[in-house]
Protein backbone atom coordinates (compact mmCIF):
# COMPACT_ATOMS: atom_id res chain seq x y z
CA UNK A 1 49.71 -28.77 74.32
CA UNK A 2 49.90 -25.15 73.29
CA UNK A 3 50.83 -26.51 69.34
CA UNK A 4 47.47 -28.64 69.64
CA UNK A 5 45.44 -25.85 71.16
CA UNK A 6 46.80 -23.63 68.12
CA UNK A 7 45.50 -26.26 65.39
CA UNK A 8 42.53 -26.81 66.86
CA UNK A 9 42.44 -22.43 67.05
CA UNK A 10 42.95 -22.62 63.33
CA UNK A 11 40.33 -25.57 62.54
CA UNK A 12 38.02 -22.94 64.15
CA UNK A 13 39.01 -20.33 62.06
CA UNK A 14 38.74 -21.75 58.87
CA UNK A 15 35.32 -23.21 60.40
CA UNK A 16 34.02 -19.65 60.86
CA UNK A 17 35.59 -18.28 57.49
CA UNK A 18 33.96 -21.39 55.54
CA UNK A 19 30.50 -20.45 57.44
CA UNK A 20 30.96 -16.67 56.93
CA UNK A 21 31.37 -17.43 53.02
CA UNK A 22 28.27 -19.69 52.95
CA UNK A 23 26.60 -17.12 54.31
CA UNK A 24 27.94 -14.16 52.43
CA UNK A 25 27.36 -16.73 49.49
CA UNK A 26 24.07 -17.02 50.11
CA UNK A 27 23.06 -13.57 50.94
CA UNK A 28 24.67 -12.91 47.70
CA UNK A 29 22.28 -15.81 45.57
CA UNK A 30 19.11 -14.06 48.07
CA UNK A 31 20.20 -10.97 46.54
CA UNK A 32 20.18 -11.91 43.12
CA UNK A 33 17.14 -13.46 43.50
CA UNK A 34 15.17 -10.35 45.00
CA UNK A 35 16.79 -8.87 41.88
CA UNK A 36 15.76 -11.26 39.21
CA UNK A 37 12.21 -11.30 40.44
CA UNK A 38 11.87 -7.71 40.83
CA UNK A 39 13.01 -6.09 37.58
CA UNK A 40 9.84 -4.76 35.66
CA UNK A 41 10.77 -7.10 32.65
CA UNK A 42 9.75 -10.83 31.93
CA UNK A 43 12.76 -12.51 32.18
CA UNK A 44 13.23 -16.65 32.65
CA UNK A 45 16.11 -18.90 32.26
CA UNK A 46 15.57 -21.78 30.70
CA UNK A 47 17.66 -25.39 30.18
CA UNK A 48 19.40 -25.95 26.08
CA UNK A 49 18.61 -29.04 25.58
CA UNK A 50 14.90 -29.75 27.12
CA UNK A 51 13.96 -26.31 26.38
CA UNK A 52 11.91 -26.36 29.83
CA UNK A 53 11.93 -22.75 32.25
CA UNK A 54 13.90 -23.53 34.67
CA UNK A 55 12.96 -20.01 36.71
CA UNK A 56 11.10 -17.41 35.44
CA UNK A 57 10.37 -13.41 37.31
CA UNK A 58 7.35 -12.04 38.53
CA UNK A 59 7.22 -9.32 35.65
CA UNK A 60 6.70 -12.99 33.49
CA UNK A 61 4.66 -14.62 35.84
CA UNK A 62 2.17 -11.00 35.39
CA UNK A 63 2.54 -10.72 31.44
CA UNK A 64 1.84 -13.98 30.54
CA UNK A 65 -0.70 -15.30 32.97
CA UNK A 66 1.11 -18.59 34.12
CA UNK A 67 1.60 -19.26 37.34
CA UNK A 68 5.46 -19.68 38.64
CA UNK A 69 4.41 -23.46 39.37
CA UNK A 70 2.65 -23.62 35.36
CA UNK A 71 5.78 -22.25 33.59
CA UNK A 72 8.38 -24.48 35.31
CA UNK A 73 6.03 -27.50 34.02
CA UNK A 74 6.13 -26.08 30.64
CA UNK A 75 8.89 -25.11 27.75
CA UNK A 76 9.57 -22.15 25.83
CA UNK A 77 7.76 -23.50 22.40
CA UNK A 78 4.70 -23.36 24.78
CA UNK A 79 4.65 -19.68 24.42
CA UNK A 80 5.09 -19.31 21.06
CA UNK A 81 3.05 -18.20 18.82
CA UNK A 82 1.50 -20.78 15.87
CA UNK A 83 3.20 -20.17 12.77
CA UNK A 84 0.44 -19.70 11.34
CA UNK A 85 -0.23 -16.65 13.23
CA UNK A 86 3.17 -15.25 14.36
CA UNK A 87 4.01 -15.19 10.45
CA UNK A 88 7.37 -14.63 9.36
CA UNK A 89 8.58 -13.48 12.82
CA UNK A 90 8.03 -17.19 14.50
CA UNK A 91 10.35 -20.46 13.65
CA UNK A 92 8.87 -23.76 14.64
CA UNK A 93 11.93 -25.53 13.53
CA UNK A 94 14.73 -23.24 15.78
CA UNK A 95 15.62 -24.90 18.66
CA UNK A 96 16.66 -22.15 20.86
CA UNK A 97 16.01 -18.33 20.54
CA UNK A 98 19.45 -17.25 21.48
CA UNK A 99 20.28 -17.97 17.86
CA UNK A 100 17.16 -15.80 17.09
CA UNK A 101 17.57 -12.37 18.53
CA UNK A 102 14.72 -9.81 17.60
CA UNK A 103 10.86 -9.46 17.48
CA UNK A 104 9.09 -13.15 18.08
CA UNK A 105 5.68 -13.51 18.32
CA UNK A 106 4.55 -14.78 21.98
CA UNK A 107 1.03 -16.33 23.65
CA UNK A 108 -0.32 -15.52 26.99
CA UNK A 109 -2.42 -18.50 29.14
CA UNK A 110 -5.64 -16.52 28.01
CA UNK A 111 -4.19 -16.74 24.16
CA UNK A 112 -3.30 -13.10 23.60
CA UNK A 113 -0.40 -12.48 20.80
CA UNK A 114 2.06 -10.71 22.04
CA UNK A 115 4.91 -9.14 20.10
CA UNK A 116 8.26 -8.97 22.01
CA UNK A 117 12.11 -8.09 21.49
CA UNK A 118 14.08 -10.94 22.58
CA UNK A 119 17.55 -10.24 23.86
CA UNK A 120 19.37 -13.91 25.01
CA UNK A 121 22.56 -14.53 26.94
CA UNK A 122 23.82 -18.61 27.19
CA UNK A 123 25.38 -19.47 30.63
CA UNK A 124 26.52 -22.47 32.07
CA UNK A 125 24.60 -23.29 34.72
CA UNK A 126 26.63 -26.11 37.10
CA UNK A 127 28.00 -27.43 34.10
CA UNK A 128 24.56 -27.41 32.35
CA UNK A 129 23.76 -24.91 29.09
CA UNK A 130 21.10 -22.75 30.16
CA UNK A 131 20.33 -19.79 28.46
CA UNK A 132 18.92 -16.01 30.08
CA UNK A 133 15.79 -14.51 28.23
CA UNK A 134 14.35 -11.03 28.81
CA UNK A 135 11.04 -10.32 26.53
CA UNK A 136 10.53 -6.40 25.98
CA UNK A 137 6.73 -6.48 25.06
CA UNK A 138 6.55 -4.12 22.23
CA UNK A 139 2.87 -5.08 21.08
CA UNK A 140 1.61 -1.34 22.02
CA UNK A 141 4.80 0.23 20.48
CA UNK A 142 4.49 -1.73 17.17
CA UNK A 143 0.63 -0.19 17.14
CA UNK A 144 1.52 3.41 17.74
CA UNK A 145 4.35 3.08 14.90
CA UNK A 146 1.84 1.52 12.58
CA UNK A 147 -0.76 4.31 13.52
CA UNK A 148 2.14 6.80 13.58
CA UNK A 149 2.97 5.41 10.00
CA UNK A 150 -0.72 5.47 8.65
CA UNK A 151 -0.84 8.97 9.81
CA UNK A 152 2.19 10.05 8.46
CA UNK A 153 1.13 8.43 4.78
CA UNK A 154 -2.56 10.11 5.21
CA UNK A 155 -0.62 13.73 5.89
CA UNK A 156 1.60 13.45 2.90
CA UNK A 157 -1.65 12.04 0.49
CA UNK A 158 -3.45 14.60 2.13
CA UNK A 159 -1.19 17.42 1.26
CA UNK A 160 -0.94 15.72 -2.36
CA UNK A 161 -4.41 15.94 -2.44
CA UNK A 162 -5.42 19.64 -4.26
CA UNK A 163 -2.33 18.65 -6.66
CA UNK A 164 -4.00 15.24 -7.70
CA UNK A 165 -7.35 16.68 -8.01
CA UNK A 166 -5.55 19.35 -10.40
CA UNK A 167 -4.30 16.72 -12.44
CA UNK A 168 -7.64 14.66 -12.32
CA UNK A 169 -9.52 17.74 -13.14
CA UNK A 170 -7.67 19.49 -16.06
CA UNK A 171 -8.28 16.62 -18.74
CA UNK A 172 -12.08 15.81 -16.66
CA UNK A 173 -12.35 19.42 -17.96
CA UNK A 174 -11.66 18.87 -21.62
CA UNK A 175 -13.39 15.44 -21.95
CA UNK A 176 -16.74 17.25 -20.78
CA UNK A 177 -15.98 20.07 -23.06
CA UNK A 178 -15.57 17.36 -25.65
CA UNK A 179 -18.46 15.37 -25.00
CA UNK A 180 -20.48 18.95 -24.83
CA UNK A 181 -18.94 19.44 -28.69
CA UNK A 182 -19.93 15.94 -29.82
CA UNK A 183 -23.01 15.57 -28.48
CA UNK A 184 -23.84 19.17 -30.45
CA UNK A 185 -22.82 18.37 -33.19
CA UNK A 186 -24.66 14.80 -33.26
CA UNK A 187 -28.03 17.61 -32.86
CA UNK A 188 -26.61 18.82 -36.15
CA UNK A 189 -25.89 15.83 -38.03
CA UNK A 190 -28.50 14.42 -37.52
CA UNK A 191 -30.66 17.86 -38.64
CA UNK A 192 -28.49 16.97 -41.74
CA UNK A 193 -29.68 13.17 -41.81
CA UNK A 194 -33.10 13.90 -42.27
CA UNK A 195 -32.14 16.02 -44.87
CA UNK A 196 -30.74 13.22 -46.71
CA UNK A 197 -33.44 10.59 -45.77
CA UNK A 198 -36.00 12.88 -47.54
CA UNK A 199 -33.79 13.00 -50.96
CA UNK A 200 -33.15 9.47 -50.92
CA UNK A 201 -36.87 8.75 -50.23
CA UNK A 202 -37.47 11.17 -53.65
CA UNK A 203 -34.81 10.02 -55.63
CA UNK A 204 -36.87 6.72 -55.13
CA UNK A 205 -39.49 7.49 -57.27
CA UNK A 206 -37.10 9.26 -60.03
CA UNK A 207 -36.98 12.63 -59.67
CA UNK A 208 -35.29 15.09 -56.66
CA UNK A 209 -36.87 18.65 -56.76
CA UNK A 210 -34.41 21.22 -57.37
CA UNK A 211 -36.00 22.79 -53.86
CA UNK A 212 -35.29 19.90 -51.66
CA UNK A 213 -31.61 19.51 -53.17
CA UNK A 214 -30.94 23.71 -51.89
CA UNK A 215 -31.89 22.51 -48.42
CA UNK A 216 -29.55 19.97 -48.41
CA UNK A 217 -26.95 22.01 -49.22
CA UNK A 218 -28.28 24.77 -46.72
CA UNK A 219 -28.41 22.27 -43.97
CA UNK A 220 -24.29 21.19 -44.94
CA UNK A 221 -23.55 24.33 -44.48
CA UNK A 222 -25.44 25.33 -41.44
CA UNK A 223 -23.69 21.95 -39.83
CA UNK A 224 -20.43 22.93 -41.37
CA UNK A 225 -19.35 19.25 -42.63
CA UNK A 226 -16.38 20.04 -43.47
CA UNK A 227 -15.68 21.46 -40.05
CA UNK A 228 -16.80 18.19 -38.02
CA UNK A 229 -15.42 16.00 -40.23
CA UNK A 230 -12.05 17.48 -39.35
CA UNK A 231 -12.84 18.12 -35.61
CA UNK A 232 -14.81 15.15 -34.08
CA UNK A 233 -11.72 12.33 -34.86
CA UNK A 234 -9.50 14.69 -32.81
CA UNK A 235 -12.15 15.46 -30.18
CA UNK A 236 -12.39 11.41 -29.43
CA UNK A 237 -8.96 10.92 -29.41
CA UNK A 238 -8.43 13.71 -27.34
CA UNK A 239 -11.15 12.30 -24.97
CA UNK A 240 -9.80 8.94 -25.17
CA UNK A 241 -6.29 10.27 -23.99
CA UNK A 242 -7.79 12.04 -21.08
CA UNK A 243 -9.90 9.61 -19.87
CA UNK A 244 -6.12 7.14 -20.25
CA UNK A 245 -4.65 10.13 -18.24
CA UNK A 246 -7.61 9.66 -15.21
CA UNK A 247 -6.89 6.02 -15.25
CA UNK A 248 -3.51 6.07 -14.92
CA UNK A 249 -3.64 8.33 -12.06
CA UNK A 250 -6.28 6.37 -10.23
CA UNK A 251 -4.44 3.29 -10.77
CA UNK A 252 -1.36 4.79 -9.31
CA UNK A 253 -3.05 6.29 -6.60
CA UNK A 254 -4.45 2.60 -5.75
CA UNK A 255 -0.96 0.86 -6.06
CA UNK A 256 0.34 4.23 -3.61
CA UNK A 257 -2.39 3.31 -1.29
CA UNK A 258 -1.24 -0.58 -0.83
CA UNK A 259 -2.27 -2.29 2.16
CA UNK A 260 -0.51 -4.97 3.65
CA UNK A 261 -2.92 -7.14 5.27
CA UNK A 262 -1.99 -8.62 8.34
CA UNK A 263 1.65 -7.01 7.76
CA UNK A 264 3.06 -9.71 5.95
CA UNK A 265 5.75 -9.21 3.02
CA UNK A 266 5.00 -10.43 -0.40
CA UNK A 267 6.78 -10.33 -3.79
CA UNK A 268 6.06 -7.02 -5.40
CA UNK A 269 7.57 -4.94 -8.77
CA UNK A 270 9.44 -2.23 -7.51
CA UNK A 271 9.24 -0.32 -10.33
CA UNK A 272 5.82 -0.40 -10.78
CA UNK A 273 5.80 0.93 -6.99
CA UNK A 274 8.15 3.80 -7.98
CA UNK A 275 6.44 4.56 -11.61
CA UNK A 276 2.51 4.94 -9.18
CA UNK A 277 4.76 7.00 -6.51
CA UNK A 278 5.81 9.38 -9.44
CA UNK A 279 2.54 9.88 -10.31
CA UNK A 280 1.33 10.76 -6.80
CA UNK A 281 3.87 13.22 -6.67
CA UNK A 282 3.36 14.38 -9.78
CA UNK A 283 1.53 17.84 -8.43
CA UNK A 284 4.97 18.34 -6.32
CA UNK A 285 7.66 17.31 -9.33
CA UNK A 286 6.45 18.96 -12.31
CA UNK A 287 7.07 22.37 -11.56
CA UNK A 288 10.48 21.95 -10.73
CA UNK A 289 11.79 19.17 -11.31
CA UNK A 290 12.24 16.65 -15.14
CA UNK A 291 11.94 13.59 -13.80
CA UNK A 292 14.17 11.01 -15.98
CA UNK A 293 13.83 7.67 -15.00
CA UNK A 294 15.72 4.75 -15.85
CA UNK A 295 14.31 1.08 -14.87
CA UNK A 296 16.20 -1.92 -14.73
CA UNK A 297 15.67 -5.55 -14.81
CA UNK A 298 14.29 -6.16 -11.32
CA UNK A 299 12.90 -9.43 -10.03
CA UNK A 300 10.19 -9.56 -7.80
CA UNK A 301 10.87 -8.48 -3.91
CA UNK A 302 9.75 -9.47 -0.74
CA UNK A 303 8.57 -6.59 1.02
CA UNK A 304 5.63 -4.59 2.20
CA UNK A 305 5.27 -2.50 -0.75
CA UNK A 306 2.76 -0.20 1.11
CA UNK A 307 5.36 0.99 3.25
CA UNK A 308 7.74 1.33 0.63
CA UNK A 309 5.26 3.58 -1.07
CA UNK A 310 5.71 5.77 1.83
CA UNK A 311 9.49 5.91 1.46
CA UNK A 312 9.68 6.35 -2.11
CA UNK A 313 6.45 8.98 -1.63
CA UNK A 314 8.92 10.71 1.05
CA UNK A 315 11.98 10.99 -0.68
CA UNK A 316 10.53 12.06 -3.95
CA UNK A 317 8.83 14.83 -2.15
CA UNK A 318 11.50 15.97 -0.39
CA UNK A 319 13.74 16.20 -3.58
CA UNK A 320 10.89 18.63 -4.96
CA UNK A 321 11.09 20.41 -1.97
CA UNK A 322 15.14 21.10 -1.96
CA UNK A 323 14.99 21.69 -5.66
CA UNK A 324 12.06 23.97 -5.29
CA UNK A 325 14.26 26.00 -2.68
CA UNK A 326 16.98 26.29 -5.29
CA UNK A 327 14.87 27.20 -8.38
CA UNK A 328 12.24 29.59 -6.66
CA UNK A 329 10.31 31.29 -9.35
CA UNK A 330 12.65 31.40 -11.36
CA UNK A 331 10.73 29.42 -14.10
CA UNK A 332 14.04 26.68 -14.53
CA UNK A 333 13.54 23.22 -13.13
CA UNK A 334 16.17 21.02 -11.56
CA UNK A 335 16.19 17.34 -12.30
CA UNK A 336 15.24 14.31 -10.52
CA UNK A 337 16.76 11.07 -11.21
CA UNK A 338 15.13 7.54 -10.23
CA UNK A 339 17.51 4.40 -11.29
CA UNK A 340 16.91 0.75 -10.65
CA UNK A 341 19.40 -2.13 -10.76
CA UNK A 342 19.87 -5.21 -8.91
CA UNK A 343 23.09 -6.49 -7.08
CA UNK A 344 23.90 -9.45 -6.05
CA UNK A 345 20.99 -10.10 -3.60
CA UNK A 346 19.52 -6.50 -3.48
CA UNK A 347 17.89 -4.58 -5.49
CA UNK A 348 18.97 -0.79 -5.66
CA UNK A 349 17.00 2.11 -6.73
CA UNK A 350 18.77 5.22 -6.86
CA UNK A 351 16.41 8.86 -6.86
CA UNK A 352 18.78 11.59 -7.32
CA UNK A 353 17.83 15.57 -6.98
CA UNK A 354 19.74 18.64 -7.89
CA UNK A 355 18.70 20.54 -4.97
CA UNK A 356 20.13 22.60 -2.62
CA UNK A 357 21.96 20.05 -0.07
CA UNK A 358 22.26 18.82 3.17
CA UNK A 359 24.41 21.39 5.73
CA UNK A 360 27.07 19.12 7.06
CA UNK A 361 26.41 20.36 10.74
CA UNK A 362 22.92 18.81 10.82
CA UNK A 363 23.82 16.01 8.35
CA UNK A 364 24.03 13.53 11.81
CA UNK A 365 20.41 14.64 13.20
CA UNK A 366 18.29 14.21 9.61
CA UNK A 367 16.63 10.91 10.86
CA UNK A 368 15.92 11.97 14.69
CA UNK A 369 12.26 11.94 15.21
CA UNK A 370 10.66 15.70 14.52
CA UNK A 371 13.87 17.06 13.49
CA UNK A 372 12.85 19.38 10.30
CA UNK A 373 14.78 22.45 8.97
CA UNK A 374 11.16 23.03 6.79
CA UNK A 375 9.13 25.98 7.79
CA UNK A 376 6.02 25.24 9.55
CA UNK A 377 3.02 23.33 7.79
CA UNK A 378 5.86 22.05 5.03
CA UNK A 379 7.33 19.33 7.66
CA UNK A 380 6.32 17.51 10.30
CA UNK A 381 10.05 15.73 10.82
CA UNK A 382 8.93 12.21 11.20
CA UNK A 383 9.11 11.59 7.23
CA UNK A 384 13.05 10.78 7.58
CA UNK A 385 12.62 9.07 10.75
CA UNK A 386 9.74 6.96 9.33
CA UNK A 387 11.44 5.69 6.31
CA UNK A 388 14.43 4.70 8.29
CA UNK A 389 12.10 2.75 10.21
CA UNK A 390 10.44 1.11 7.36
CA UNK A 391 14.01 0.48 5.78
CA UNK A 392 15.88 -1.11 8.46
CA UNK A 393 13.59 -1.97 11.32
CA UNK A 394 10.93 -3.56 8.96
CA UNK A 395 13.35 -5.04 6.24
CA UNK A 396 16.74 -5.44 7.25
CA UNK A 397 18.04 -3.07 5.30
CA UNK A 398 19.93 -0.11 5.52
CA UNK A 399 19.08 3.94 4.59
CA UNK A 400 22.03 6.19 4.35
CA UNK A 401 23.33 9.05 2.16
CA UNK A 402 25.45 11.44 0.65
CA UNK A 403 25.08 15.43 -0.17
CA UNK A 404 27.11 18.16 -1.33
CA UNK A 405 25.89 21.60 -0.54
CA UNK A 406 25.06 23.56 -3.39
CA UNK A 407 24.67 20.49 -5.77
CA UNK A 408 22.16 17.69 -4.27
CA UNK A 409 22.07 14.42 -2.14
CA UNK A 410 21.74 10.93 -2.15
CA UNK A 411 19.66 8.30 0.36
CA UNK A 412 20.68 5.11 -0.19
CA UNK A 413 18.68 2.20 1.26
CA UNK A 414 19.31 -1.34 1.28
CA UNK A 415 16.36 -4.07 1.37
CA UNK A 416 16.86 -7.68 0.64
CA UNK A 417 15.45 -9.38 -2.43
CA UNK A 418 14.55 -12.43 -1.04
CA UNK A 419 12.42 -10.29 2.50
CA UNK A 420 15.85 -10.22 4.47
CA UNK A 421 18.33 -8.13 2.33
CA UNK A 422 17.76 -5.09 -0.46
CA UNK A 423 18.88 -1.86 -1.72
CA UNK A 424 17.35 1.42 -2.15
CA UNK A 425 19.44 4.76 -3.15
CA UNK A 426 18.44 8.36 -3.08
CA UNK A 427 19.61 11.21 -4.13
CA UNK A 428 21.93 13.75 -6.50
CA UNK A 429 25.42 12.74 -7.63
């Protein structure tokens, strides 16, 4: 009797135990759900293989504009973006984002785009693939960079600005002086003309009076033939090559000033980009730097070239800058390099600079956000940061260096031919 009264004691106990576990087991899923549907995020889960949400948060429900009931009737391609308007960043043909990581292209109910950092997780769910989604909406913070970017390529054209209007002016200058010349001496000539019209118009009828032949040769020498027929074939080709030297700056400054509509990457010469870049920095280079550059055979890459421009603008500049630190006044000039090659699938482009170095105890804090070792009004500090930004964040590439105190540095930057991989290098060896 007491033997049964013990089982049956036990039965009990593993009754209560199997309760209390339930329970503790469902606290546990109450508490995950209070969690899941409270974090400030959209998150969902949704199934592998019918792509449907299977439960979504309330941070989704509030972003996107579906109702909890309206997403678990729909799938995940229902919130994506048309191709057509996501661009490059949406793939109608993946099947799952997992294998997708990164910025996508999302629509709300009321057909808002949305950009958004995916980050994905695959669990089993009861012996069913499922796979965990949380969408970072990043459509405000992709504006401010692009306004952030904007601004930071007005600044540096803007403090280009008096050095391109230098360069515009100085052969302006000598083509109006020019035109002032020939258009003075065309008031001569043709003094001299009618000169000649009048003895032709006598010789006509046989004889030229010995009076009418001194003024000719008065009004010869007034004009000083001699003079303009030396002097107005080099003032046109002088004009000619200034007005060549305004073009080529303009047309620089319009390649510099690139936009990319819509922000889509398109095949672009690279060094063309670099050659107009040059040019813009021209007012910053010349006066301290010789600038020897050395172009390879480069095919066409898939980029934004506009915010390239910006890069190439930035790193150029900031050679002059270290250079100009070593030279001073001095009245030498350092040397910039700028190199293109292609390997493999990137292309490289090398800038190198003799200037003054990088200190190895802030070489680790170049690229933070307003970090500048400039004096005030020279840097703002979000030139480095920027370009890394463009580099890596915008085209999968890579921006690194080397420098050497004392004898120069190098960027190097890596941006894929084909849009997805490439390389870009920078700097002094």
């Amino acid at each position: 009797m007491i033997e049964s009264f013990g089982s049956a004691a036990g039965q009990i106990a593993q009754f209560i135990q199997r309760i209390r576990t339930q329970e503790a087991l469902h606290a546990s899923e109450e508490h995950f759900r209070q969690l899941f549907a409270t974090i400030p995020i959209p998150i969902w889960l949704y199934d592998a293989a019918s792509l449907r949400f299977l439960e979504v948060n309330d941070a989704a429900v509030e972003r996107y504009g579906y109702s909890q009931q309206e997403f678990l009737a729909m799938t995940v391609q229902d919130i994506r973006a048309p191709a057509s308007l996501a661009g490059t960043r949406n793939l109608e043909d993946s099947q799952t984002e997992e294998t997708r990581p990164g910025q996508w292209k999302h629509r709300t109910k009321d057909g808002q785009l949305l950009d958004v950092e995916i980050h994905c997780h695959a669990v089993d769910l009861a012996g069913n693939s499922a796979v965990l989604v949380a969408a970072r909406d990043v459509t405000e913070h992709n504006r401010m960079e692009v306004e952030l970017r904007h601004g930071q390529k007005l600044q540096a054209v803007g403090g280009l600005a008096a050095g391109i209007a230098h360069e515009i002016n100085t052969p302006i200058q000598f083509v109006g002086d020019n035109v002032r010349f020939l258009s003075d001496s065309f008031a001569s000539l043709d003094q001299l003309f009618e000169k000649y019209a009048q003895m032709r118009a006598t010789a006509c009828t046989g004889t030229v009076p010995s009076t009418l032949l001194e003024e000719v040769k008065a009004a010869e020498q007034k004009v000083n033939l001699p003079y303009l027929r030396q002097e107005i074939p080099a003032a046109l080709d002088q004009t000619l090559d200034g007005i060549r030297r305004v073009a080529t700056i303009v047309r620089a400054l319009k390649t510099f000033s690139h936009v990319d509509l819509g922000g889509e990457k398109t095949a672009a010469d690279l060094n063309a980009a670099l050659q107009s870049t040059i040019v813009v920095a021209s007012s910053e280079l010349k006066y301290v730097a010789e600038v020897e550059t050395v172009f390879g055979d480069l095919p066409p890459v898939v980029c934004q070239i506009g915010d390239l421009n910006q890069v190439f603008l930035n790193l150029l500049v900031n050679a002059a800058h270290s250079i100009g630190d070593v030279v001073k006044n001095s009245g030498s000039k350092g040397r910039v390099r700028v190199e293109t090659r292609q390997e493999g699938d990137s292309a490289v482009i090398s800038i190198s600079d003799t200037g003054a170095g990088i200190p190895e105890p802030i070489q680790g804090r170049i690229f933070e956000p307003f970090f500048t070792t400039k004096e005030t009004g020279r840097g703002s500090g979000q030139g480095l940061a920027l370009a890394r930004a463009i580099v890596v964040e915008k085209h999968g590439g890579s921006l690194t260096f080397e420098s050497e105190v004392g004898k120069g540095t190098t960027f190097y930057v890596r941006i894929p031919l084909n849009g997805s991989q490439a390389t870009l290098a920078v700097g002094a060896r």
